[in-house]
Each structure stands twice: as C-alpha cells, then as structure tokens.
Protein backbone atom coordinates (compact mmCIF):
# COMPACT_ATOMS: atom_id res chain seq x y z
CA UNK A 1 116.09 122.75 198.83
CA UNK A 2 114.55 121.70 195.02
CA UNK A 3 116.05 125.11 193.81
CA UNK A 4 119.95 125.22 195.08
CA UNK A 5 121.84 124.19 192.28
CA UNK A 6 125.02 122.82 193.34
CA UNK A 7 127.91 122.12 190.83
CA UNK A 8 131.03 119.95 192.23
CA UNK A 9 132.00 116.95 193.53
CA UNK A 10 132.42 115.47 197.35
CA UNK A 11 134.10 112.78 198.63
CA UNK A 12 132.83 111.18 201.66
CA UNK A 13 135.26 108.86 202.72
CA UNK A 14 138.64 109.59 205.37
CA UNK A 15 140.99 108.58 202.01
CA UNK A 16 144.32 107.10 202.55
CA UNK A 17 145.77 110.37 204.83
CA UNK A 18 143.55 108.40 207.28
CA UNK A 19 142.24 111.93 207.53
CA UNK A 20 138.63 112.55 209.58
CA UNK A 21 135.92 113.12 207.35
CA UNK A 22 134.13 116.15 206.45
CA UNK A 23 131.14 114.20 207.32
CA UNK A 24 132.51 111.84 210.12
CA UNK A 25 133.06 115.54 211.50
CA UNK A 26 129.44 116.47 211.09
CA UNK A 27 128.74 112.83 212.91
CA UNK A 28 131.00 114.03 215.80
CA UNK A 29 130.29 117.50 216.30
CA UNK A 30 126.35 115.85 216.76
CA UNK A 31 125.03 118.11 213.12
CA UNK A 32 123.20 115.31 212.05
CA UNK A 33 120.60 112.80 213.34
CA UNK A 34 122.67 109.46 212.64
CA UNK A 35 125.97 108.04 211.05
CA UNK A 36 124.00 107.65 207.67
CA UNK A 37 124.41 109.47 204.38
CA UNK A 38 122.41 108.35 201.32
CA UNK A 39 122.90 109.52 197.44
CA UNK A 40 120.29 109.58 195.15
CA UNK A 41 120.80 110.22 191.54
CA UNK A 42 116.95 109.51 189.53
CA UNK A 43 116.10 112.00 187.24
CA UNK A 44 112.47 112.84 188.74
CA UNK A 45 110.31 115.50 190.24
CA UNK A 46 111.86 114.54 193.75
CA UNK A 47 115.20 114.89 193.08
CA UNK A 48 117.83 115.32 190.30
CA UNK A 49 120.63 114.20 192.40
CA UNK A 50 120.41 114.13 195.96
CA UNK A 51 122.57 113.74 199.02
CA UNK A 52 120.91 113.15 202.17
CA UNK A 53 122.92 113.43 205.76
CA UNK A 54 122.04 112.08 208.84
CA UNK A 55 119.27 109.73 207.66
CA UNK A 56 117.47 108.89 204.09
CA UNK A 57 114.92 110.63 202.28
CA UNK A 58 112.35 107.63 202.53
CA UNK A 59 110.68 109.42 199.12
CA UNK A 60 113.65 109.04 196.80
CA UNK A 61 113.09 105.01 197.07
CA UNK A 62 110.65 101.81 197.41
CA UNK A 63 111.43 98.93 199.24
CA UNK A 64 113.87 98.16 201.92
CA UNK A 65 117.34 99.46 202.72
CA UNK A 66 119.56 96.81 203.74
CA UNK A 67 122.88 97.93 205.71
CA UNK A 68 126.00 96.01 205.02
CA UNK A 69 129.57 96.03 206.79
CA UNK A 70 131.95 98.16 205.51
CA UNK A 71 135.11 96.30 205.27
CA UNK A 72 137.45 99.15 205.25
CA UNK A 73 138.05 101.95 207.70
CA UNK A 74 139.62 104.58 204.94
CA UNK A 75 136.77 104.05 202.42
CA UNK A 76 132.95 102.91 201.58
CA UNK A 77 133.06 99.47 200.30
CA UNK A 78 130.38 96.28 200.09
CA UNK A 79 130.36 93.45 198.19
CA UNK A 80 128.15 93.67 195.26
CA UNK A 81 126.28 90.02 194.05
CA UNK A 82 124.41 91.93 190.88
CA UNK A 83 123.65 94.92 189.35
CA UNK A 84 120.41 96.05 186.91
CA UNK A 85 119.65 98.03 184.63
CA UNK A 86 115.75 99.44 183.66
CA UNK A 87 114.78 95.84 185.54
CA UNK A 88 117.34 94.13 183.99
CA UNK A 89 119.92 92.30 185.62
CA UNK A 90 123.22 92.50 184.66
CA UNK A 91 125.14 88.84 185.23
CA UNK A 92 128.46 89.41 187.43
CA UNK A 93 130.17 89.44 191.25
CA UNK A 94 133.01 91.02 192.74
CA UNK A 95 134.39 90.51 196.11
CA UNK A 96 134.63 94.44 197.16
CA UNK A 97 132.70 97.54 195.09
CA UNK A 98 134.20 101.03 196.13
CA UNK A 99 131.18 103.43 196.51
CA UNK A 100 132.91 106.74 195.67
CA UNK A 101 130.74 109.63 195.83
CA UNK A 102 133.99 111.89 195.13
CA UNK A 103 134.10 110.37 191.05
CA UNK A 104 131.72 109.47 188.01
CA UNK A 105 134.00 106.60 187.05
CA UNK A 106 132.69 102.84 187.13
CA UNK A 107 135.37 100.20 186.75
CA UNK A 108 134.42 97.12 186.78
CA UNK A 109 135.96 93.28 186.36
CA UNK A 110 136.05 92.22 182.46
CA UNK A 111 133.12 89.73 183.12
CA UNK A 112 130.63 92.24 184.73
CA UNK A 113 131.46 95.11 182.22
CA UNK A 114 130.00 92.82 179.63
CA UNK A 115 127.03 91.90 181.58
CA UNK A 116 126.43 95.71 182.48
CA UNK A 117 127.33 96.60 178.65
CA UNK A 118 124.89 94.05 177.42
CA UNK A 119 122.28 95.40 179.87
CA UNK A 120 122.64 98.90 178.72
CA UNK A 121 122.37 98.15 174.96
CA UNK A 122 119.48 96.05 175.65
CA UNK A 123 117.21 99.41 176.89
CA UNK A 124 119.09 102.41 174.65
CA UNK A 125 118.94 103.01 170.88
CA UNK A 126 122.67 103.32 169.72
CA UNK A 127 122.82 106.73 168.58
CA UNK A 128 119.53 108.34 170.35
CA UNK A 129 119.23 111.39 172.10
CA UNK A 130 119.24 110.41 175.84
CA UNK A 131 117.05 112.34 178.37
C-alpha cells in the first residue's frame, strides 16, 4: 500500500537465540507464496522503501536476480565481490557481508571503506543539500 507509512525497524533473521523467525513463521504457517523476502530502498514513485514477502516486486528492479547460498543458519549472509555507487564501482572484497535488515549501520573492511568513501565523494558535493 503507497500510503501506509510505517516507522521502525525489523529484523529478519532467527539471531543467535536460534529463535524461529517472524518470517520463517510466515514461511511455515504457508502466508506467503515462497521462502523469499526482498528490500528495496530507491527513492522513486514505486517505492520509498519497500519490503516484499513471499516473492519480489519485479518493478522495483532491472535485470536479473541471482540467488546465492547463505552460509549461516542464524543470519543472512553472501559474499560480496564489489559494490557501486551512481554506476560507480567501488574497489574491494570480503569473504562474508551480513545483510541486516534489523540496522542502518555499514561496516566494512579498512580497504573497501575507502573504495566506497572514494565512490561517494566522487557523485556528492561536500556540503550540499541531499535529496
């Protein structure tokens, strides 16, 4: 619904209780169509932040979705080979990349922060008014 406004923040994963999900108990219980849960967070006339369950909202991207393993049964986790920003890639690996839809926090490895950083000062105006 385009005109819920929802403040807070939810955490998909079991955590390290080893706890069932809220949404591995949607997956169980048969609420949604598949194991699948996609986040979306463009700025647009689509969305301005959305969560998708049971599937994806095949208008909130272009291209393909590629599914990875998840090496970790209490949490979402891939390996991440890159990262761009407006286009631009940002140099930098790391082994495992916790995708934690419970925070707003990024940390990253001292070598990919400074690709990321350099990324992000190459498309804003230090100082401007962001959108």
């Amino acid at each position: 619904d385009e005109e819920t406004v929802i403040d807070g923040i939810m955490g998909f994963a079991m955590g390290w209780d080893r706890m069932t999900s809220a949404f591995q108990k949607l997956v169980d219980a048969g609420k949604v169509r598949e194991n699948v849960f996609a986040m979306c967070f463009v700025e647009g006339k689509t969305s301005n932040g959305t969560i998708t369950l049971g599937g994806v909202d095949r208008r909130l991207y272009t291209g393909d979705i590629q599914y990875v393993p998840n090496p970790f049964p209490f949490m979402y986790a891939m390996k991440l080979n890159g990262f761009a920003v407006n286009g631009k890639r940002a140099e930098g690996a790391v082994e495992t990349a916790v995708m934690d839809s419970g925070t707003n926090l990024m940390v990253l490895p001292p070598d990919m922060y400074k690709g990321v950083r350099k990324a992000f000062e190459a498309v804003c105006t230090p100082g401007a008014d962001l959108p």
